[in-house]
PDB file of N, CA and C in Angstrom:
ATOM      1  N   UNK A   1       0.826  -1.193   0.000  1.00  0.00           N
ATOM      2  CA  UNK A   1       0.000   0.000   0.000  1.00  0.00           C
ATOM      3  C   UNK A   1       0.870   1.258   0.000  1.00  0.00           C
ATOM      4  N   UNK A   2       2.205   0.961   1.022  1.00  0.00           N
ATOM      5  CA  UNK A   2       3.252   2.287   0.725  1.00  0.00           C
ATOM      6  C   UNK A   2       3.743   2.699  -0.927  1.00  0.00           C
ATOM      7  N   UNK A   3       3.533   1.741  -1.159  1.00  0.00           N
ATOM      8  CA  UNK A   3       4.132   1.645  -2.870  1.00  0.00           C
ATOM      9  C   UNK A   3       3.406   2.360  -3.422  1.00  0.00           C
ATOM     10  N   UNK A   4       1.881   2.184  -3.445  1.00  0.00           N
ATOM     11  CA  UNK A   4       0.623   2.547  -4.148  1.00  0.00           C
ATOM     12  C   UNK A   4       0.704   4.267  -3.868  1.00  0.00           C
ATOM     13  N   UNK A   5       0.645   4.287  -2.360  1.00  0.00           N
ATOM     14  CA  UNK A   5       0.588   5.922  -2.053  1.00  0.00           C
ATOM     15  C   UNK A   5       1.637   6.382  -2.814  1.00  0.00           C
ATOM     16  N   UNK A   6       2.878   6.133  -2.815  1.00  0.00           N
ATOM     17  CA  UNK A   6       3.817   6.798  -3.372  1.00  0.00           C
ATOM     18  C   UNK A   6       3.827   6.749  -4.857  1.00  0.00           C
ATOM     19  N   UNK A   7       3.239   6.277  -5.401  1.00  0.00           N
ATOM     20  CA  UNK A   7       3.029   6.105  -7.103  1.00  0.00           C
ATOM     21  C   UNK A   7       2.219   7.396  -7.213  1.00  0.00           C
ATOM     22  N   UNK A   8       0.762   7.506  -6.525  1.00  0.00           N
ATOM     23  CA  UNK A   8      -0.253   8.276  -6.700  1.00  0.00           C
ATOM     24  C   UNK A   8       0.396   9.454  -6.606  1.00  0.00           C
ATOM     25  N   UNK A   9       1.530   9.840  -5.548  1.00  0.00           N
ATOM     26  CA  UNK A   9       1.820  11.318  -5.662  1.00  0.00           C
ATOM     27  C   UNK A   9       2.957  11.559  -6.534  1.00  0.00           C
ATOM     28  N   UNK A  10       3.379  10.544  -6.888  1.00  0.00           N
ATOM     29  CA  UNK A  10       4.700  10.812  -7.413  1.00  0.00           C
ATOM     30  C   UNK A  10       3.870  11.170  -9.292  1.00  0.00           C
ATOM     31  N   UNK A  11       2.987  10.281  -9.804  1.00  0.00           N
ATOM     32  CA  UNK A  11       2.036  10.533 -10.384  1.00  0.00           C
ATOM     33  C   UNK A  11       1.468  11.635 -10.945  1.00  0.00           C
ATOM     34  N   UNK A  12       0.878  12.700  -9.878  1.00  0.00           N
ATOM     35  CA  UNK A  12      -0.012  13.493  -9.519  1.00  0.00           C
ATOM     36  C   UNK A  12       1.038  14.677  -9.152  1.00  0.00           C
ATOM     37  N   UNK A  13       2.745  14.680  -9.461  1.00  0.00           N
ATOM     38  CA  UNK A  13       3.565  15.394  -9.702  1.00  0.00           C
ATOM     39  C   UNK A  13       4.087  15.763 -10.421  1.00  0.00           C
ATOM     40  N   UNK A  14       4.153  14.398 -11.490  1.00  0.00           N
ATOM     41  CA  UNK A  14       4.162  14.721 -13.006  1.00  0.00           C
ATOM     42  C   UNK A  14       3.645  15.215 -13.740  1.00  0.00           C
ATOM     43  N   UNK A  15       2.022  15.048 -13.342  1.00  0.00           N
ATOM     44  CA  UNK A  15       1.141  15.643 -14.096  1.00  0.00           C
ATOM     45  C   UNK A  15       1.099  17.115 -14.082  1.00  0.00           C
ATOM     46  N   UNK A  16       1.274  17.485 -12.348  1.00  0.00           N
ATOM     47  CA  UNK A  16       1.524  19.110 -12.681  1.00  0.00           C
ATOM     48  C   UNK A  16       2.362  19.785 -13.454  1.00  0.00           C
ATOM     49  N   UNK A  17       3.464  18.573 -13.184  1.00  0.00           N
ATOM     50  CA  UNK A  17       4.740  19.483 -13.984  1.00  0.00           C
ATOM     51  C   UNK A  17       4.580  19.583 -15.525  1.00  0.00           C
ATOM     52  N   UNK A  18       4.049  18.207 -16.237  1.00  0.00           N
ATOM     53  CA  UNK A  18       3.693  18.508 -17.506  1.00  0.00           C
ATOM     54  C   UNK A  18       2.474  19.353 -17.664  1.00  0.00           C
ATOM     55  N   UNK A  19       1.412  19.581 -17.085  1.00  0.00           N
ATOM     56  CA  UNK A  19       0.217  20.786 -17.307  1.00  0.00           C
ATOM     57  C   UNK A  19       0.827  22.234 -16.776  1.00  0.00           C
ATOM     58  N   UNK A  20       1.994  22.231 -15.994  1.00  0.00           N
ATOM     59  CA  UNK A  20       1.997  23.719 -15.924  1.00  0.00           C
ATOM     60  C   UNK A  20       3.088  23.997 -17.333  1.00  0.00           C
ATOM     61  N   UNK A  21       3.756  22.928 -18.187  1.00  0.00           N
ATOM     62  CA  UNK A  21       4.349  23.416 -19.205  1.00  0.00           C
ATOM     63  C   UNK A  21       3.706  23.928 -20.190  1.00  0.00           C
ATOM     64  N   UNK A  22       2.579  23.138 -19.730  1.00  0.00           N
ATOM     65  CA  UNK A  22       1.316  23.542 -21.323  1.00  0.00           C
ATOM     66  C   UNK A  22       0.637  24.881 -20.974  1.00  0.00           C
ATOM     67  N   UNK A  23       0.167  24.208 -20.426  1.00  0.00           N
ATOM     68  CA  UNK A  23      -1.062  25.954 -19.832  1.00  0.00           C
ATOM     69  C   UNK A  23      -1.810  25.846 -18.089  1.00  0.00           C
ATOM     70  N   UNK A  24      -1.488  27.002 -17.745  1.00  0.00           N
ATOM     71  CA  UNK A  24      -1.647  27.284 -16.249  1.00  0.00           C
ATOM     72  C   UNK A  24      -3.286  26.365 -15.992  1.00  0.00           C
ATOM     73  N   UNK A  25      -3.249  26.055 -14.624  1.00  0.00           N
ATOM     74  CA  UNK A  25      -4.972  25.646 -14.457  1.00  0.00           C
ATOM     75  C   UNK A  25      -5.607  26.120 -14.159  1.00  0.00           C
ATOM     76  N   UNK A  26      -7.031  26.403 -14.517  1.00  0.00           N
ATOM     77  CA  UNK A  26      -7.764  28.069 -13.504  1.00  0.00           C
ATOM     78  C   UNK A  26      -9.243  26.949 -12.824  1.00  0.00           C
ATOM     79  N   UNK A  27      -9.011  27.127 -11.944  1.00  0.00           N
ATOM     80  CA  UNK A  27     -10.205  26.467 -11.296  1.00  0.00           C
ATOM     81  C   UNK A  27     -11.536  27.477 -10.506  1.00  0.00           C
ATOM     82  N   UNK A  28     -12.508  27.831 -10.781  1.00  0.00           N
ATOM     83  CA  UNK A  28     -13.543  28.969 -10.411  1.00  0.00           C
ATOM     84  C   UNK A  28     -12.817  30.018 -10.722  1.00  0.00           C
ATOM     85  N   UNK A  29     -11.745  30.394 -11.794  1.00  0.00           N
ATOM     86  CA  UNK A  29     -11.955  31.941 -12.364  1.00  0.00           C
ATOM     87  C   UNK A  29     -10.427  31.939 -11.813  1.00  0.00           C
ATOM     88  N   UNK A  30      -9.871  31.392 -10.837  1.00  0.00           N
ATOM     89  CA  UNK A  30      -8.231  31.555 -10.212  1.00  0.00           C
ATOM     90  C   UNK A  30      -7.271  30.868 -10.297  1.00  0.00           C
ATOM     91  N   UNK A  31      -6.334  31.175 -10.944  1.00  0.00           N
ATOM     92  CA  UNK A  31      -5.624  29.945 -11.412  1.00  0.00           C
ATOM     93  C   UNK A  31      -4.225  29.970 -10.689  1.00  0.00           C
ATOM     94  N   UNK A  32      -4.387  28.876 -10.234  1.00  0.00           N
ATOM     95  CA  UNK A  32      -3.362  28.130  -9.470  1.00  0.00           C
ATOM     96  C   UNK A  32      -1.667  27.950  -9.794  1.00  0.00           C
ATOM     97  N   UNK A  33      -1.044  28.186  -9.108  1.00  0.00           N
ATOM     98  CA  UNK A  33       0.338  27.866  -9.026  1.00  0.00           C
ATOM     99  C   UNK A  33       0.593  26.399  -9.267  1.00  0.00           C
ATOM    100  N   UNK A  34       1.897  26.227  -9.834  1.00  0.00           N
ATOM    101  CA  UNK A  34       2.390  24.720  -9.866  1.00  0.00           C
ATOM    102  C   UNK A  34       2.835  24.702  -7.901  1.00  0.00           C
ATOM    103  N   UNK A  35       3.059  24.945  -7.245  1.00  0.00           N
ATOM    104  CA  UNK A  35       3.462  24.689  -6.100  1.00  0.00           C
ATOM    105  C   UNK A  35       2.132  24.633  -5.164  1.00  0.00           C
ATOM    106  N   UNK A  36       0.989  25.472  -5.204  1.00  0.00           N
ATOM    107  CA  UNK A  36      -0.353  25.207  -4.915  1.00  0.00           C
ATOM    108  C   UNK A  36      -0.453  23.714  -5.313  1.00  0.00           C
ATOM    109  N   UNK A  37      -0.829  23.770  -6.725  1.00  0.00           N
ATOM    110  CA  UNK A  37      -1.141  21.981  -7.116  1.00  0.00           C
ATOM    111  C   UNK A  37      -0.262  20.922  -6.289  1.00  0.00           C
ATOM    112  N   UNK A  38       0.877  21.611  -6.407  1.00  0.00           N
ATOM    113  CA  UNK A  38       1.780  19.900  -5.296  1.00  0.00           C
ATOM    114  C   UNK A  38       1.320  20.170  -4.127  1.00  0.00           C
ATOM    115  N   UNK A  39       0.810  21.095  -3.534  1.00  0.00           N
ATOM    116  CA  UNK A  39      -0.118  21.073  -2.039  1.00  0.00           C
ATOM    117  C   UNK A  39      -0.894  20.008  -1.965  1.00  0.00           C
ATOM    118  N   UNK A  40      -1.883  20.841  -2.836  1.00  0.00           N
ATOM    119  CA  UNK A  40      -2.928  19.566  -3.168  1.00  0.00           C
ATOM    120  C   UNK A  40      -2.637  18.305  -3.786  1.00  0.00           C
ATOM    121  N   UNK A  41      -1.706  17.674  -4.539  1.00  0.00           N
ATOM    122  CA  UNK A  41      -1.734  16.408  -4.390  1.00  0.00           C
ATOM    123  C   UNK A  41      -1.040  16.179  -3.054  1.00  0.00           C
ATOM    124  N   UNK A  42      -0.425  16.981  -2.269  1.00  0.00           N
ATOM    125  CA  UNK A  42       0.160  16.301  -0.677  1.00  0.00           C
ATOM    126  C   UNK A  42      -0.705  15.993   0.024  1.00  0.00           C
ATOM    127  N   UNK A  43      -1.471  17.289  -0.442  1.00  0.00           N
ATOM    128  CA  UNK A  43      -2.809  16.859   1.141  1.00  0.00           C
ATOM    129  C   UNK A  43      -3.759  15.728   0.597  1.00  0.00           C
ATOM    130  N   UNK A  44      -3.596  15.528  -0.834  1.00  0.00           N
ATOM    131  CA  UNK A  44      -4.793  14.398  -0.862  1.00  0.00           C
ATOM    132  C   UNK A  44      -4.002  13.178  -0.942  1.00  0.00           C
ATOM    133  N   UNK A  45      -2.393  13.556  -1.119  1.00  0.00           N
ATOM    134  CA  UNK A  45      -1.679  11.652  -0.791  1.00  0.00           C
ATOM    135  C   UNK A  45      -2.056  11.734   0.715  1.00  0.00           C
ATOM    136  N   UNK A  46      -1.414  12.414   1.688  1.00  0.00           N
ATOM    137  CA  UNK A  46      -1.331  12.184   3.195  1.00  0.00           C
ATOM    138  C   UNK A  46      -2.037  11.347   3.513  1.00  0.00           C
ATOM    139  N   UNK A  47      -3.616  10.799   3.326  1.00  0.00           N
ATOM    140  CA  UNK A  47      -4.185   9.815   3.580  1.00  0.00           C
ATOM    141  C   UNK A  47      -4.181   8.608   3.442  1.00  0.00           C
ATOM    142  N   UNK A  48      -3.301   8.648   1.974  1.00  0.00           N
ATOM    143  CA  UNK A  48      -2.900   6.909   1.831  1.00  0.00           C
ATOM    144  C   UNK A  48      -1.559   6.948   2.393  1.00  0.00           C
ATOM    145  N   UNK A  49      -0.845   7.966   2.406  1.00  0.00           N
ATOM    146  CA  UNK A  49      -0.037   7.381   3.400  1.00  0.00           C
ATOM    147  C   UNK A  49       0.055   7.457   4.658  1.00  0.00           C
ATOM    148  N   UNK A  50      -0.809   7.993   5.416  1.00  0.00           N
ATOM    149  CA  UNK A  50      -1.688   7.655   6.514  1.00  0.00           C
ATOM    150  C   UNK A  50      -1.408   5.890   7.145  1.00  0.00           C
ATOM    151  N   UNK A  51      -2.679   5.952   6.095  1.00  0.00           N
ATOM    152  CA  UNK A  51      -3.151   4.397   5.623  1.00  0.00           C
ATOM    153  C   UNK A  51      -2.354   3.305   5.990  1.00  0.00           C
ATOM    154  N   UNK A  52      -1.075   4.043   4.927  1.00  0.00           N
ATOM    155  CA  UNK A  52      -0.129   2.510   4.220  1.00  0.00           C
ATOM    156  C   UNK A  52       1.031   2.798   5.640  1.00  0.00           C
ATOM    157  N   UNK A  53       0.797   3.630   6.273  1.00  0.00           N
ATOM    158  CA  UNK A  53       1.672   3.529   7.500  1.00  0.00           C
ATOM    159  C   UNK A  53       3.010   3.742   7.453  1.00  0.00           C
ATOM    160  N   UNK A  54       3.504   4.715   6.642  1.00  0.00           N
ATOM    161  CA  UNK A  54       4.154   5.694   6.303  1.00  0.00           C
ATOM    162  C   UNK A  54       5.570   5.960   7.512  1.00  0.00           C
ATOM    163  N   UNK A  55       4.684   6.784   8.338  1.00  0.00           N
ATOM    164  CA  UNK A  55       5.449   6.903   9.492  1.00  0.00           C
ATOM    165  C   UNK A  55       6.354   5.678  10.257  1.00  0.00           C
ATOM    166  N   UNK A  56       5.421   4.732  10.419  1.00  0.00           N
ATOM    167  CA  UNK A  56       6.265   3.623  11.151  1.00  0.00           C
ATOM    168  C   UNK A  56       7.604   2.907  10.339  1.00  0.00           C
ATOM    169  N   UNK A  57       7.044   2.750   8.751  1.00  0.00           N
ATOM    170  CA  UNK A  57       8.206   2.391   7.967  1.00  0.00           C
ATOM    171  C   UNK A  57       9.349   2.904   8.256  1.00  0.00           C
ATOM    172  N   UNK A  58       9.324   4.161   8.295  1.00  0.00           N
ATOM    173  CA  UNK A  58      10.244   5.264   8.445  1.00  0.00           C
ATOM    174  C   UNK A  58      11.134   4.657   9.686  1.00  0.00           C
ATOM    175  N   UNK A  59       9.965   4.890  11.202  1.00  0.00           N
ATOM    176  CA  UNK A  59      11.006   4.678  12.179  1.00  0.00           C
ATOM    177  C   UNK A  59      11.893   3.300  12.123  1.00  0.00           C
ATOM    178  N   UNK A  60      10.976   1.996  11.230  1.00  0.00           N
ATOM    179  CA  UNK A  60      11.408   1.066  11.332  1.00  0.00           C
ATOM    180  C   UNK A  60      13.026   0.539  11.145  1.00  0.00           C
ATOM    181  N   UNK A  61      12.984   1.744   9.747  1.00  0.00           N
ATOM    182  CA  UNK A  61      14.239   1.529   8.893  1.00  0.00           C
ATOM    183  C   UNK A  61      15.423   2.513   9.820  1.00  0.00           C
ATOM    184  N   UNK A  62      14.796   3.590  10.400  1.00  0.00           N
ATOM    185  CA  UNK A  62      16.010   4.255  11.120  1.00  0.00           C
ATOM    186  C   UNK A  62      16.404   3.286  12.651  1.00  0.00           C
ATOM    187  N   UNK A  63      15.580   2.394  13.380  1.00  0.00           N
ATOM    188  CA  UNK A  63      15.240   1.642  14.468  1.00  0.00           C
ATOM    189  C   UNK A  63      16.415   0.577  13.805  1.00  0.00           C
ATOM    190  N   UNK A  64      15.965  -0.103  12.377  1.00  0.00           N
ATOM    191  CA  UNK A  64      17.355  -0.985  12.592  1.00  0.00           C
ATOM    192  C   UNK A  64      18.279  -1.010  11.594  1.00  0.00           C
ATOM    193  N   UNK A  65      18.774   0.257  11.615  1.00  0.00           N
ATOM    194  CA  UNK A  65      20.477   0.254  11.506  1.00  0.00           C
ATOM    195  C   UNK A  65      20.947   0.465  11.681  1.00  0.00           C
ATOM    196  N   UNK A  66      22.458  -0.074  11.900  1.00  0.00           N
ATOM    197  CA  UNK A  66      23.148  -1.100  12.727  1.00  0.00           C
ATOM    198  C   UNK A  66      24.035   0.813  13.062  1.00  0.00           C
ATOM    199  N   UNK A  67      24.305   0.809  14.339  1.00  0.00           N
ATOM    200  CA  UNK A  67      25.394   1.771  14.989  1.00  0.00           C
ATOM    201  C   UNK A  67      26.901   1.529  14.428  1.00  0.00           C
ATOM    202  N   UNK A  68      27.151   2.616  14.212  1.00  0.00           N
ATOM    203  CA  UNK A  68      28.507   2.249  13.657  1.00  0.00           C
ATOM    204  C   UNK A  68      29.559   1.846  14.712  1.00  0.00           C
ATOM    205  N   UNK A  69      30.534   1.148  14.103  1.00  0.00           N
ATOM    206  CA  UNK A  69      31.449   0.331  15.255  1.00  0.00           C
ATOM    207  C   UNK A  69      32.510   1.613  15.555  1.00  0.00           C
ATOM    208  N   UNK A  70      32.668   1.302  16.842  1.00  0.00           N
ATOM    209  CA  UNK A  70      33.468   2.202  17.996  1.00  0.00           C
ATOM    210  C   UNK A  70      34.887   2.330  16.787  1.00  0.00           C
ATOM    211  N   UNK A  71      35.685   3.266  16.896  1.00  0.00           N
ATOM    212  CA  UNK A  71      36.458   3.492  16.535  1.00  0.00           C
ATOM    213  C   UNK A  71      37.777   3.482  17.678  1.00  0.00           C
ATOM    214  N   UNK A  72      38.808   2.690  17.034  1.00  0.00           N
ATOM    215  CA  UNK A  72      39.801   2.630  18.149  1.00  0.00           C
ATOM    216  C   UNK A  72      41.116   3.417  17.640  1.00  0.00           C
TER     217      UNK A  72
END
């Protein structure tokens, strides 16, 4: 599911970047920034990675590796 979330935004980053090459987006009359749009796909990934448990992966991978050996 971490995979999935991270496709969707990684996705939904491209797309801005190729639509703001073409032509700006105007949504109700105001048209949006490329850095607005990566808001909004953040705030609408955050939930799958919510979900897919994001956070814990994280600590998991910093939790086990290995301390570096003492130096003599």
């Amino acid at each position: 599911l971490l995979l999935v979330a991270l496709g969707v935004f990684l996705g939904a980053a491209v797309g801005v970047r190729l639509r703001a090459q073409d032509r700006p987006l105007v949504i109700l009359g105001r048209e949006l920034s490329p850095a607005h749009q990566l808001g909004v796909a953040g705030g609408v990934s955050l939930p799958l990675f919510w979900l897919a448990g994001a956070g814990a992966a994280v600590f998991w991978v910093l939790g086990e590796t290995p301390e570096s050996p003492p130096k003599i």
